[in-house]
N, C-alpha and C. Protein backbone atom coordinates (compact mmCIF):
# COMPACT_ATOMS: atom_id res chain seq x y z
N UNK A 1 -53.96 -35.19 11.71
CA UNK A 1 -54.32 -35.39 13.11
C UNK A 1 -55.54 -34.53 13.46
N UNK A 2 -56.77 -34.99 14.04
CA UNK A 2 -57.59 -34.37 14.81
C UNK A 2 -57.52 -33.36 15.59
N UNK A 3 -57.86 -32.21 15.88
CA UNK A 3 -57.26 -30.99 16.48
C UNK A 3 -58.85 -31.04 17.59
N UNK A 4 -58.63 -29.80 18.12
CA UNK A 4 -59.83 -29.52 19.16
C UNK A 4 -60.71 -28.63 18.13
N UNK A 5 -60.59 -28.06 17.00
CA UNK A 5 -61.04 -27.10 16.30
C UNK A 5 -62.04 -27.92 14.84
N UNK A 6 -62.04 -29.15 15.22
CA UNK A 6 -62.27 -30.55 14.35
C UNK A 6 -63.62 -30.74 15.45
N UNK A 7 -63.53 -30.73 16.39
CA UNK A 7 -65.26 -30.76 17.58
C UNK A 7 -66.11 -29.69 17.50
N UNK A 8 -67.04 -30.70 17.43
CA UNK A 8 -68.06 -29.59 17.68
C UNK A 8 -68.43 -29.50 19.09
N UNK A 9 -69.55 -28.35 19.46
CA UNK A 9 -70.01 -28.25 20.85
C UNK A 9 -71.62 -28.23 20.92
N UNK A 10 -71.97 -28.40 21.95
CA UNK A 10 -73.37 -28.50 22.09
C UNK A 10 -74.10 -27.27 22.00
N UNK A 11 -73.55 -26.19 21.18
CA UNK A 11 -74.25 -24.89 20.40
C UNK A 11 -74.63 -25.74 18.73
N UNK A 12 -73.88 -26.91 18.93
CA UNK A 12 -74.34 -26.93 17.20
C UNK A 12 -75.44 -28.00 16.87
N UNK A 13 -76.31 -27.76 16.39
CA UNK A 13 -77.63 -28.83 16.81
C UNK A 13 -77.12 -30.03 15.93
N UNK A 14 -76.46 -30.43 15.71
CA UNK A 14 -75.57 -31.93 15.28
C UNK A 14 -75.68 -32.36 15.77
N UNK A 15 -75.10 -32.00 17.11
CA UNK A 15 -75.02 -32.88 18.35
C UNK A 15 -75.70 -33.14 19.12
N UNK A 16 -77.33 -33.21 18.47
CA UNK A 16 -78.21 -33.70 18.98
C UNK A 16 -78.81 -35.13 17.54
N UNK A 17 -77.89 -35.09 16.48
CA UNK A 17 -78.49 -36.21 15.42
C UNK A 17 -78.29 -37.64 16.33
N UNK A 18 -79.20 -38.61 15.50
CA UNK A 18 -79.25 -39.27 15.64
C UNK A 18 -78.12 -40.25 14.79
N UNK A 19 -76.98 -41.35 14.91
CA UNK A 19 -75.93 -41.24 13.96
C UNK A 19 -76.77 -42.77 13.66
N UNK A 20 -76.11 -43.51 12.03
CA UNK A 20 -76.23 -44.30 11.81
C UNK A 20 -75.63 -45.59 11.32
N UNK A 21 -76.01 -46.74 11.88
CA UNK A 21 -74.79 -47.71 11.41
C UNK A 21 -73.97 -47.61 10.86
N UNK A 22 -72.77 -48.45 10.61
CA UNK A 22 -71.84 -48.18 9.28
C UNK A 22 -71.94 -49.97 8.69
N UNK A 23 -71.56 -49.91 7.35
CA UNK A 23 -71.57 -50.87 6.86
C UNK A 23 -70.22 -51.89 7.11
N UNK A 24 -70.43 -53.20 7.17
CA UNK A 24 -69.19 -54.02 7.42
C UNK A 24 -69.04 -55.07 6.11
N UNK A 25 -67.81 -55.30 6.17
CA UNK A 25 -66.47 -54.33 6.54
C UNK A 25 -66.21 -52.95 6.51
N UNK A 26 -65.70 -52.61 7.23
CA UNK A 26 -65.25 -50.85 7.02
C UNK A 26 -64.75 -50.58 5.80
N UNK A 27 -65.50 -49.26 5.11
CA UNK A 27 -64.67 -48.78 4.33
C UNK A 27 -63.13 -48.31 4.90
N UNK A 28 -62.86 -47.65 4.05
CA UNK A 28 -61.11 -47.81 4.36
C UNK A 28 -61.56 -45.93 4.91
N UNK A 29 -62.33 -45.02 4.37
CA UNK A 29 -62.70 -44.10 5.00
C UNK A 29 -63.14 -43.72 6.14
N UNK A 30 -64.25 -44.84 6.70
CA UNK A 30 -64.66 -45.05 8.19
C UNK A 30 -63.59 -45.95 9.79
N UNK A 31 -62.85 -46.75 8.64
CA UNK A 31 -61.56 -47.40 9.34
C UNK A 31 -60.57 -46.10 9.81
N UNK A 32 -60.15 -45.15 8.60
CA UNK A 32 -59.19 -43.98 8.73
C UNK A 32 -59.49 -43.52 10.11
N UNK A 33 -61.13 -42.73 9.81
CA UNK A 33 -61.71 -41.72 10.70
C UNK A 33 -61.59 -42.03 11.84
N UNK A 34 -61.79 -43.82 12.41
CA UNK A 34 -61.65 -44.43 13.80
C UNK A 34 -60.36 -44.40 14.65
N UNK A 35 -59.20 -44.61 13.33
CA UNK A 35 -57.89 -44.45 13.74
C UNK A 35 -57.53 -43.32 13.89
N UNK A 36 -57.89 -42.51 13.15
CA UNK A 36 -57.95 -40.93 13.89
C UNK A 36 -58.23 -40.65 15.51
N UNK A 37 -59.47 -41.06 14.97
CA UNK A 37 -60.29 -41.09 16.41
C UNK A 37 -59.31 -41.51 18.12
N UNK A 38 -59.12 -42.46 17.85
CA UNK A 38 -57.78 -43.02 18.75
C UNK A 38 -56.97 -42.38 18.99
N UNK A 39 -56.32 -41.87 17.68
CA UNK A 39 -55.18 -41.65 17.83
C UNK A 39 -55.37 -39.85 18.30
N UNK A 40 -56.10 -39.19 18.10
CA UNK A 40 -56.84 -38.58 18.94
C UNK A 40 -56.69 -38.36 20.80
N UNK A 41 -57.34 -39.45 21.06
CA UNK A 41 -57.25 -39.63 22.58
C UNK A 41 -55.95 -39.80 22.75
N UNK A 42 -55.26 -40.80 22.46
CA UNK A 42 -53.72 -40.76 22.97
C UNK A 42 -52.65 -39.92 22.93
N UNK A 43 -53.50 -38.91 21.85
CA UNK A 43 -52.13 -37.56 22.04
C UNK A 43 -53.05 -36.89 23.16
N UNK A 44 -53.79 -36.75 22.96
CA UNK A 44 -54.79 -35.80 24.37
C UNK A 44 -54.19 -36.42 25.59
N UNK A 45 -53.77 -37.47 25.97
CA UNK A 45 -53.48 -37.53 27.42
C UNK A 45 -51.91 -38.15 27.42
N UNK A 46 -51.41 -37.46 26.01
CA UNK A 46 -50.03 -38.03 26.35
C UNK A 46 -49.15 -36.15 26.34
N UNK A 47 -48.82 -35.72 27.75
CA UNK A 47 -48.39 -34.46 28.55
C UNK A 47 -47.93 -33.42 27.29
N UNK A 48 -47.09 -34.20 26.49
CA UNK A 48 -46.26 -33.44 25.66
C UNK A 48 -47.28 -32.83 24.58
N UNK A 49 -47.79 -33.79 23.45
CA UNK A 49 -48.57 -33.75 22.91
C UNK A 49 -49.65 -33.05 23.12
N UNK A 50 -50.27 -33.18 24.13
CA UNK A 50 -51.76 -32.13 24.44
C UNK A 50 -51.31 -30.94 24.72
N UNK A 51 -50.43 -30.55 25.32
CA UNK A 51 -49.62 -29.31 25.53
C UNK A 51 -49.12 -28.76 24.09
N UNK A 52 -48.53 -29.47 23.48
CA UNK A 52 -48.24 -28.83 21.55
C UNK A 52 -49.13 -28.82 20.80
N UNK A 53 -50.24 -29.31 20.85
CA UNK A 53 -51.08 -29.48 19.85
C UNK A 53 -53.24 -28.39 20.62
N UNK A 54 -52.36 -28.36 21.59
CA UNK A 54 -53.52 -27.59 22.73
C UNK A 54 -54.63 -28.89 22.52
N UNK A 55 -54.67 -29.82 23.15
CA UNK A 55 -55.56 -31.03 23.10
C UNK A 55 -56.43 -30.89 24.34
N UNK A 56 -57.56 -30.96 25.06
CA UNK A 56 -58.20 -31.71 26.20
C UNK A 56 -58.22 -32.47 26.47
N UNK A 57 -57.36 -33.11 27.31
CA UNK A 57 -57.91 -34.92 27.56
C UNK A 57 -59.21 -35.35 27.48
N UNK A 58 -59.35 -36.79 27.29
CA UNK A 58 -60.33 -37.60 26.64
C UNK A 58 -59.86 -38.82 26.63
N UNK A 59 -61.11 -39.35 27.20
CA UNK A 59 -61.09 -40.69 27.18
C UNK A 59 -62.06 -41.66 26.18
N UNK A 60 -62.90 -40.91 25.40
CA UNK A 60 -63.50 -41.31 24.38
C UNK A 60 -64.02 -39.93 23.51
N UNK A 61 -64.16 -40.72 22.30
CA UNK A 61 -64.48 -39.51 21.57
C UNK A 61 -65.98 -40.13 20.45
N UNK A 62 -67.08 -39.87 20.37
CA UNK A 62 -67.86 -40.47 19.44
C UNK A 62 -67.63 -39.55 17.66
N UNK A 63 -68.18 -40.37 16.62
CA UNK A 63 -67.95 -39.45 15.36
C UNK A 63 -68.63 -38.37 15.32
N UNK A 64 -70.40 -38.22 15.97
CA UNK A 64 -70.43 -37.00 15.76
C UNK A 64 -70.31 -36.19 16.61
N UNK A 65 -69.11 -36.01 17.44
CA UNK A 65 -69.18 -35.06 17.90
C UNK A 65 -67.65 -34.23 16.77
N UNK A 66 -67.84 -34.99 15.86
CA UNK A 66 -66.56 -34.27 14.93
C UNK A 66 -67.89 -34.13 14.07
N UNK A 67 -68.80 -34.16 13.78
CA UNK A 67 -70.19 -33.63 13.00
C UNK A 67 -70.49 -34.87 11.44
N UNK A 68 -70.15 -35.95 12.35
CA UNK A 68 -70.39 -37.38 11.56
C UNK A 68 -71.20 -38.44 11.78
N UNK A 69 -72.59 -38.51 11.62
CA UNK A 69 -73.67 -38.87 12.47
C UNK A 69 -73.33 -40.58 12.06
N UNK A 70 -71.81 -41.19 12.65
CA UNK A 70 -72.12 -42.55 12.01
C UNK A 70 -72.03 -42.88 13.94
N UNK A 71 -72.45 -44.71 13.77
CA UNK A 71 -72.26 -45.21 14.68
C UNK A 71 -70.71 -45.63 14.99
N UNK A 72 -69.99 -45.22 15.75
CA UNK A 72 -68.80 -45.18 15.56
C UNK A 72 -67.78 -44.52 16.64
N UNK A 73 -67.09 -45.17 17.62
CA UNK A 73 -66.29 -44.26 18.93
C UNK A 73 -65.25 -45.16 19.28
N UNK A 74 -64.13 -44.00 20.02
CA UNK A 74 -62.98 -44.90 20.43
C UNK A 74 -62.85 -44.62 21.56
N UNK A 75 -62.13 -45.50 22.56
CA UNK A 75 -61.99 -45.51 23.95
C UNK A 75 -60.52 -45.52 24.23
N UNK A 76 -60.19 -44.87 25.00
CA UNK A 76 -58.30 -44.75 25.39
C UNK A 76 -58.85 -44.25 27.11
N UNK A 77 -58.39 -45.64 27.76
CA UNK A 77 -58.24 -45.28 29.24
C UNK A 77 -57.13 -45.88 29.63
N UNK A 78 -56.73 -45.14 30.83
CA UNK A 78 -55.22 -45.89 31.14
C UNK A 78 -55.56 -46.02 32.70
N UNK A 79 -54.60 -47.39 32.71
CA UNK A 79 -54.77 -47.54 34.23
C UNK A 79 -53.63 -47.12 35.31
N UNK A 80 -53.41 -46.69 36.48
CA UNK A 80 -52.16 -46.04 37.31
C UNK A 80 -52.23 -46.89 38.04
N UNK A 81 -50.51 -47.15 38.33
CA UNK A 81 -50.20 -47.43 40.13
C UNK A 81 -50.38 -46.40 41.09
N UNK A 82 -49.90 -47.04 42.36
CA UNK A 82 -50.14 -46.01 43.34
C UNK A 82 -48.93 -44.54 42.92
N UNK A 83 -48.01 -44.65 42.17
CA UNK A 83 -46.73 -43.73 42.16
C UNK A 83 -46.97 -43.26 40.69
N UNK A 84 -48.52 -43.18 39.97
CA UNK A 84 -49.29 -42.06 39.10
C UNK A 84 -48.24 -42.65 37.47
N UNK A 85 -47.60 -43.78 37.68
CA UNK A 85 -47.27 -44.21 36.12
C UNK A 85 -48.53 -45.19 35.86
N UNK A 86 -48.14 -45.23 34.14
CA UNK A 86 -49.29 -45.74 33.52
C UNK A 86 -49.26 -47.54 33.45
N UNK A 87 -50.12 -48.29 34.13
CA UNK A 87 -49.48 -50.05 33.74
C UNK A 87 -50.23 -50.64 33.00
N UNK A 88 -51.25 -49.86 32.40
CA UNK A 88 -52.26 -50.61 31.02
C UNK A 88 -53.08 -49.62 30.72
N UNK A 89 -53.64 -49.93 29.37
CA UNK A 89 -54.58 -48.98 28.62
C UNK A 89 -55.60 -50.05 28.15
N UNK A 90 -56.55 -49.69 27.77
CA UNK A 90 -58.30 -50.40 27.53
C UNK A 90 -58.41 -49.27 25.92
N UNK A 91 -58.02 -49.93 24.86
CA UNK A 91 -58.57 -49.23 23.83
C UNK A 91 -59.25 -50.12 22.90
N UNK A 92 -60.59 -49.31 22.30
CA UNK A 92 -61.26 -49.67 21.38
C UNK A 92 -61.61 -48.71 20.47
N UNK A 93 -61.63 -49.08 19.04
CA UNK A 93 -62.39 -47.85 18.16
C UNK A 93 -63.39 -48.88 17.69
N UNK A 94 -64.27 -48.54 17.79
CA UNK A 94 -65.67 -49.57 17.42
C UNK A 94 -66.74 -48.81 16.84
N UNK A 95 -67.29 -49.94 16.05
CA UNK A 95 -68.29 -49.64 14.91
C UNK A 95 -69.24 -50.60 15.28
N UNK A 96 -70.24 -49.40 15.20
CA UNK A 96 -71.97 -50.38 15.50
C UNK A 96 -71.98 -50.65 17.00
N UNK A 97 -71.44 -50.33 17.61
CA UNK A 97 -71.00 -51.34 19.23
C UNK A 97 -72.53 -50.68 19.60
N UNK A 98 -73.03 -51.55 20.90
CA UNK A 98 -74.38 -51.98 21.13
C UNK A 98 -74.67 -52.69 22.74
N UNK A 99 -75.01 -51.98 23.23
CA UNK A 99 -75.03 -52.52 24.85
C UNK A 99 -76.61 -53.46 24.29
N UNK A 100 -75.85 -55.02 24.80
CA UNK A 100 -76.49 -56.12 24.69
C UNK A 100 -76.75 -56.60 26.22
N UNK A 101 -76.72 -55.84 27.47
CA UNK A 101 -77.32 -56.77 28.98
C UNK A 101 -76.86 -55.72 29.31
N UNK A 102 -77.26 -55.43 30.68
CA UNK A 102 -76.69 -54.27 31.76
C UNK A 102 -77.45 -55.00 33.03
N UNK A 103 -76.62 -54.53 34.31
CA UNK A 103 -76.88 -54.84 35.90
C UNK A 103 -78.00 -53.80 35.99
N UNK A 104 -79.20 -53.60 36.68
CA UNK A 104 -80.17 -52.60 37.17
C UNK A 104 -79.06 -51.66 38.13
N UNK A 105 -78.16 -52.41 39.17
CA UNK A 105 -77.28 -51.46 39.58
C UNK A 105 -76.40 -50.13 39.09
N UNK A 106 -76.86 -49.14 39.63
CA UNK A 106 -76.28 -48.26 39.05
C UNK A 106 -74.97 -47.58 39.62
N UNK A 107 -74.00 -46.83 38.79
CA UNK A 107 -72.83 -45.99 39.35
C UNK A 107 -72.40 -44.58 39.00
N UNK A 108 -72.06 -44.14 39.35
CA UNK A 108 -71.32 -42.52 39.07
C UNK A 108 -70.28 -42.43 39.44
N UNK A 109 -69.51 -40.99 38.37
CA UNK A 109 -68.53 -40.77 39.19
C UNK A 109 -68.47 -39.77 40.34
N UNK A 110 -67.66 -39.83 41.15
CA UNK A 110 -67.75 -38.81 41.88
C UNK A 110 -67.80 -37.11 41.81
N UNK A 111 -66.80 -37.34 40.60
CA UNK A 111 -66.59 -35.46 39.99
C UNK A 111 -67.43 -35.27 39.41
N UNK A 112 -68.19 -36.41 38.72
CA UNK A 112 -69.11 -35.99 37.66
C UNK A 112 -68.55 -36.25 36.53
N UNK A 113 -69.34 -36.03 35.02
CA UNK A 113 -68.85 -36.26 33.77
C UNK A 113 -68.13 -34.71 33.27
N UNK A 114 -67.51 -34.66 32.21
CA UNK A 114 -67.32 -33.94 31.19
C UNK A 114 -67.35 -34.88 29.52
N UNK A 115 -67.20 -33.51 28.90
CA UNK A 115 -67.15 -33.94 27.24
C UNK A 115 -66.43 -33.02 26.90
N UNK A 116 -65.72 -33.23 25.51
CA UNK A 116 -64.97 -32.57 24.67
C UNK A 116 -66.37 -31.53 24.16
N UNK A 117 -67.04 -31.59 23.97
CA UNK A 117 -68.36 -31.11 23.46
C UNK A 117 -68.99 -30.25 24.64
N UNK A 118 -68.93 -30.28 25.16
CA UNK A 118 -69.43 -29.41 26.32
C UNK A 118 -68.52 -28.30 27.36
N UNK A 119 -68.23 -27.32 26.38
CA UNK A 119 -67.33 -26.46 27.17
C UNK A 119 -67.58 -25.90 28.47
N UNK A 120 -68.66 -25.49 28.96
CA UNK A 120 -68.65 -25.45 30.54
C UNK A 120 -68.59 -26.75 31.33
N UNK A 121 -68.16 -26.33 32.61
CA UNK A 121 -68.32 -27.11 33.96
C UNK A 121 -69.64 -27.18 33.92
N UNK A 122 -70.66 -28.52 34.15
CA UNK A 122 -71.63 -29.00 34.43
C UNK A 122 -71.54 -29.59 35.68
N UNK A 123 -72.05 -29.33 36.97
CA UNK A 123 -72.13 -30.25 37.68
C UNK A 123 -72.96 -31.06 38.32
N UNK A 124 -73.06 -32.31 38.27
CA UNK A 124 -73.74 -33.06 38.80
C UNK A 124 -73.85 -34.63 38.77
N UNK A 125 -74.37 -35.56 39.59
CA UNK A 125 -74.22 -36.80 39.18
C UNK A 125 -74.97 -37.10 38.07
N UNK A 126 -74.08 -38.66 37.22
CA UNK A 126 -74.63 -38.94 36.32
C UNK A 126 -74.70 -40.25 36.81
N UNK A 127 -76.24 -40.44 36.55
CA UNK A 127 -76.36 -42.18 36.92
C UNK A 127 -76.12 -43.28 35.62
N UNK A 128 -75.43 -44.20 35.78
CA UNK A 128 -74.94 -45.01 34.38
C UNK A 128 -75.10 -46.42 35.41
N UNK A 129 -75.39 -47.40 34.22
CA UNK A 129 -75.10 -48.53 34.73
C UNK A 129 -74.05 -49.05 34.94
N UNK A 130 -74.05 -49.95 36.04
CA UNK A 130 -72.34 -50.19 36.97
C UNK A 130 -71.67 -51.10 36.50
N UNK A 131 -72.44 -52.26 35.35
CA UNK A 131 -71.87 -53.00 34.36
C UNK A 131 -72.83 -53.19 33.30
N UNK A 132 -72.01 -53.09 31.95
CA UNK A 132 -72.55 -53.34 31.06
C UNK A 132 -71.55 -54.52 30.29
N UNK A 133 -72.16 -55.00 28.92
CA UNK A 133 -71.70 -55.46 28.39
C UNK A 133 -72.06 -54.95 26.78
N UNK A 134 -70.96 -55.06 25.97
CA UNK A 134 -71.12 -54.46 24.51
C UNK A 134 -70.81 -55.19 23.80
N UNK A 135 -71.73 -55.19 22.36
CA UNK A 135 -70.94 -55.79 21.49
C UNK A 135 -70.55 -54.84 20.07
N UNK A 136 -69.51 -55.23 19.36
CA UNK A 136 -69.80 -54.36 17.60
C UNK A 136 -68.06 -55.10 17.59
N UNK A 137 -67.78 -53.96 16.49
CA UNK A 137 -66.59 -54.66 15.67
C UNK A 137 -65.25 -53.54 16.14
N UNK A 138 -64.41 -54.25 16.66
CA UNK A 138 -63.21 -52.97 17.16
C UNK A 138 -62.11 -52.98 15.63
N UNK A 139 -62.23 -52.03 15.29
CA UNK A 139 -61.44 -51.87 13.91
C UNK A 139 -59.39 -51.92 14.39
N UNK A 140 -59.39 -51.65 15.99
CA UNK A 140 -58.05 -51.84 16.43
C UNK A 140 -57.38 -53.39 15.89
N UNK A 141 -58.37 -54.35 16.75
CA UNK A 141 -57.94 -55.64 15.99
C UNK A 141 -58.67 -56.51 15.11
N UNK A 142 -59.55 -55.40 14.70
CA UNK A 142 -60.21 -56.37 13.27
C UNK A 142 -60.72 -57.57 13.35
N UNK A 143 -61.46 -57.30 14.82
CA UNK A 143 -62.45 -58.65 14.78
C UNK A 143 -63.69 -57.93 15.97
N UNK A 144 -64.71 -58.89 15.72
CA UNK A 144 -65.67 -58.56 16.72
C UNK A 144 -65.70 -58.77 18.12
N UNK A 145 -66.05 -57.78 18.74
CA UNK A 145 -65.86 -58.32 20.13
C UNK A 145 -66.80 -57.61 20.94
N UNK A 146 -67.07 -58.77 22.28
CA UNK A 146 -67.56 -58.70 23.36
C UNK A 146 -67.37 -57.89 24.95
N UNK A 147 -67.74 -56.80 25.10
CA UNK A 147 -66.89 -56.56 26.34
C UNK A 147 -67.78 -56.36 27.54
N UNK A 148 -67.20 -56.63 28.23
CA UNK A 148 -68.20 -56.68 29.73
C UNK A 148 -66.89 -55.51 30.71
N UNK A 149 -68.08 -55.18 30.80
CA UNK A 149 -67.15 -53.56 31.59
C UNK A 149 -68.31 -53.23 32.87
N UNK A 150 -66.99 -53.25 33.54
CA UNK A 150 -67.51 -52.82 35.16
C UNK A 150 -66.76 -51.02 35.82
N UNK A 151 -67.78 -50.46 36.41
CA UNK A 151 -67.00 -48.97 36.86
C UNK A 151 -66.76 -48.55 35.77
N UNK A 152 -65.46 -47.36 35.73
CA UNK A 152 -65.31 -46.48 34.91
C UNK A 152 -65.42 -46.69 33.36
N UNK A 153 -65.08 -47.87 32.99
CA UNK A 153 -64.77 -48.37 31.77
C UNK A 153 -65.77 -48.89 31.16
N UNK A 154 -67.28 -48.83 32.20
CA UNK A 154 -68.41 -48.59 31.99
C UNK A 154 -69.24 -47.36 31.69
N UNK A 155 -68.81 -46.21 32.65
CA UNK A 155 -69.54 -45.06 32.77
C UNK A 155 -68.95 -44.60 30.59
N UNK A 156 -67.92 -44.61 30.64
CA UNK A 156 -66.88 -44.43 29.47
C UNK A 156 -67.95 -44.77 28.18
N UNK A 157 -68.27 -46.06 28.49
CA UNK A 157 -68.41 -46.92 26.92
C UNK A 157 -70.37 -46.30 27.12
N UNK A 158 -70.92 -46.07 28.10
CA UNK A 158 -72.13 -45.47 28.19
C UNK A 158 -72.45 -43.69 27.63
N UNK A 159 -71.21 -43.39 28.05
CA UNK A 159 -71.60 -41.70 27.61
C UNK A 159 -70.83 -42.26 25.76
N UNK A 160 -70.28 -42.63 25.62
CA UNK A 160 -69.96 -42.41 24.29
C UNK A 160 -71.32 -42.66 23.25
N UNK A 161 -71.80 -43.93 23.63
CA UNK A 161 -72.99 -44.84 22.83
C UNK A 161 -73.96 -43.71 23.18
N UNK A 162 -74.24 -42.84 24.42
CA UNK A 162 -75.57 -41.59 24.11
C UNK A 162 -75.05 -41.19 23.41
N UNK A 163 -74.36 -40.88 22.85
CA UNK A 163 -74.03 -39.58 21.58
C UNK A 163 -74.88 -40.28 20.58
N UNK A 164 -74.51 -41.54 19.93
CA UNK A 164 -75.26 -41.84 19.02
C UNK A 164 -76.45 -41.66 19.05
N UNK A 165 -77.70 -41.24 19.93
CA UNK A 165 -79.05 -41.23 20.08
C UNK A 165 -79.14 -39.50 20.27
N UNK A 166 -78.03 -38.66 19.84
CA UNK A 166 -77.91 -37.29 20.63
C UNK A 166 -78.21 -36.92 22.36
N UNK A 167 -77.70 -38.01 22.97
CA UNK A 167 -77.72 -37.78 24.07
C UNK A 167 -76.71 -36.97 24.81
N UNK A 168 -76.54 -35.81 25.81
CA UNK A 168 -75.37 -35.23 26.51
C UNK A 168 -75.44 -36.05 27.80
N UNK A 169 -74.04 -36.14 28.21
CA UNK A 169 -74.00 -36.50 29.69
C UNK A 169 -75.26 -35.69 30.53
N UNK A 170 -75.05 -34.32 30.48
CA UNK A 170 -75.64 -33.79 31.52
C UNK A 170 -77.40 -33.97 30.91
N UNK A 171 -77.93 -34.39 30.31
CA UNK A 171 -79.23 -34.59 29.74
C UNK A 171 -79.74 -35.57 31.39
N UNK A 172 -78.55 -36.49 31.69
CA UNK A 172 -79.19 -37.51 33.04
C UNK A 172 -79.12 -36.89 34.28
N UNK A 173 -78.91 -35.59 34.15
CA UNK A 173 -78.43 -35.04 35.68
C UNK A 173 -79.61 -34.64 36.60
N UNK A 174 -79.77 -35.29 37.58
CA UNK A 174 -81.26 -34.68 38.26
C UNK A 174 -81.31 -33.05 38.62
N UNK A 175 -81.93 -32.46 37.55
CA UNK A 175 -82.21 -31.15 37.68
C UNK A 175 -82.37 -30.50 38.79
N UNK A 176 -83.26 -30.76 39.33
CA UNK A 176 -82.97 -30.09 40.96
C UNK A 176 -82.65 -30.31 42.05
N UNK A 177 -81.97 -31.66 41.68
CA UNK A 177 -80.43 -32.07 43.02
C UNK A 177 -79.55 -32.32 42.07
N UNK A 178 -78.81 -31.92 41.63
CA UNK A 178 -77.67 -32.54 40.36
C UNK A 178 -76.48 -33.07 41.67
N UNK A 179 -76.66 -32.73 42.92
CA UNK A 179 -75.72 -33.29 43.47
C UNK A 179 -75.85 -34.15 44.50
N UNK A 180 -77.46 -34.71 44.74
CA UNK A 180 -77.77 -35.41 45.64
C UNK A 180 -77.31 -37.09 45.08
N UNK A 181 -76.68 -37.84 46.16
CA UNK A 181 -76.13 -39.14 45.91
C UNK A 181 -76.89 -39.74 45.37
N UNK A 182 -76.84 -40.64 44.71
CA UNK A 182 -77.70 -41.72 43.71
C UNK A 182 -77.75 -42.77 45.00
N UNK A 183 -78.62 -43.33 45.70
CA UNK A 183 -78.89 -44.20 46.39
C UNK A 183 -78.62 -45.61 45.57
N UNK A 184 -78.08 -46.42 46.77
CA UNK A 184 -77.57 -47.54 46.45
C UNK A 184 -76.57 -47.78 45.32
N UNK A 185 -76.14 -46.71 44.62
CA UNK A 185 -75.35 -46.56 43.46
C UNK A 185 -73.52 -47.02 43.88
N UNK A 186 -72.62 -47.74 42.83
CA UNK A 186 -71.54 -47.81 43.09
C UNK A 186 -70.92 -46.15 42.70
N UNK A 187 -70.12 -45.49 43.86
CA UNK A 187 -69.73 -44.02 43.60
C UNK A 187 -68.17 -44.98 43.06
N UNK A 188 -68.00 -44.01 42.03
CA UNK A 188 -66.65 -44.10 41.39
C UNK A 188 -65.66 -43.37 41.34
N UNK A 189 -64.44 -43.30 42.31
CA UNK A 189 -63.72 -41.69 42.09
C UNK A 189 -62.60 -41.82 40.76
């Protein structure tokens, strides 16, 4: 299992590489690493688990920020009712994935971003596009796929794919308003 001691942080200039494709089909090594990857996020935000294993929640994790410059990230978001139980999850571990169209409209969240990779509080808005659409290969069900993601499940699949170019969340933060509203932007809490 993936630990927190398995990340790197943005002291280590890795995490500024540039990562590169992986070949398809998955090796059975790059398939492992993804299911890791996953399986990863779901102990991080499952109470017991992140508490025994000292995890941070996470809702995506890219490879290099474990110091693996491939193209390659998984997504674990869950959705709540109003009474804070869980009634669906959005997971992907994907290879090669590739924002193919985006809206000019843009969104943020309200708190702002974090990363497993970035141990301080950063604050400020991050502007992301308010829908995108992706494509690559989700190794969960072993076929290719298309996703069109609106709001969070956008901002999500956007900060993961900068990693591959060594991008940080806070790299988009307007330096000397990091907290002035993004005009016309969808705010996301």
């Amino acid at each position: 299992m993936l630990l927190m001691k398995d990340i790197i942080d943005d002291s280590n200039k890795l995490i500024r590489s540039i990562s590169k494709e992986v070949s398809l089909p998955l090796s059975k090594e790059d398939h492992d690493l993804l299911m890791d990857m996953h399986a990863f996020l779901v102990a991080s935000q499952d109470e017991k688990l992140s508490e025994k294993y000292d995890l941070r929640p996470a809702v995506g994790i890219a490879a290099i920020q474990l110091g693996i410059p491939k193209r390659m990230c998984a997504i674990h978001v869950l959705d709540f009712d109003e009474n804070g139980e869980v009634i669906n999850s959005t997971d992907y571990a994907l290879a090669n994935p590739k924002i193919v169209s985006y809206t000019p409209k843009q969104s943020y969240l309200k708190t702002g971003e974090a990363c497993l990779s970035v141990l301080e509080d950063v604050q400020g808005y991050v502007p992301r596009h308010a829908k995108i659409t992706v494509e690559g290969y989700d190794a969960l069900t072993e076929k290719n796929v298309k996703i069109v993601a609106r709001g969070y499940l956008a901002i999500c699949l956007q900060h993961e794919l900068d990693h591959f170019d060594g991008i940080l969340f806070y790299d988009h933060i307007n330096k000397d308003y990091p907290l002035m509203p993004i005009e016309h932007a969808m705010v996301i809490d």
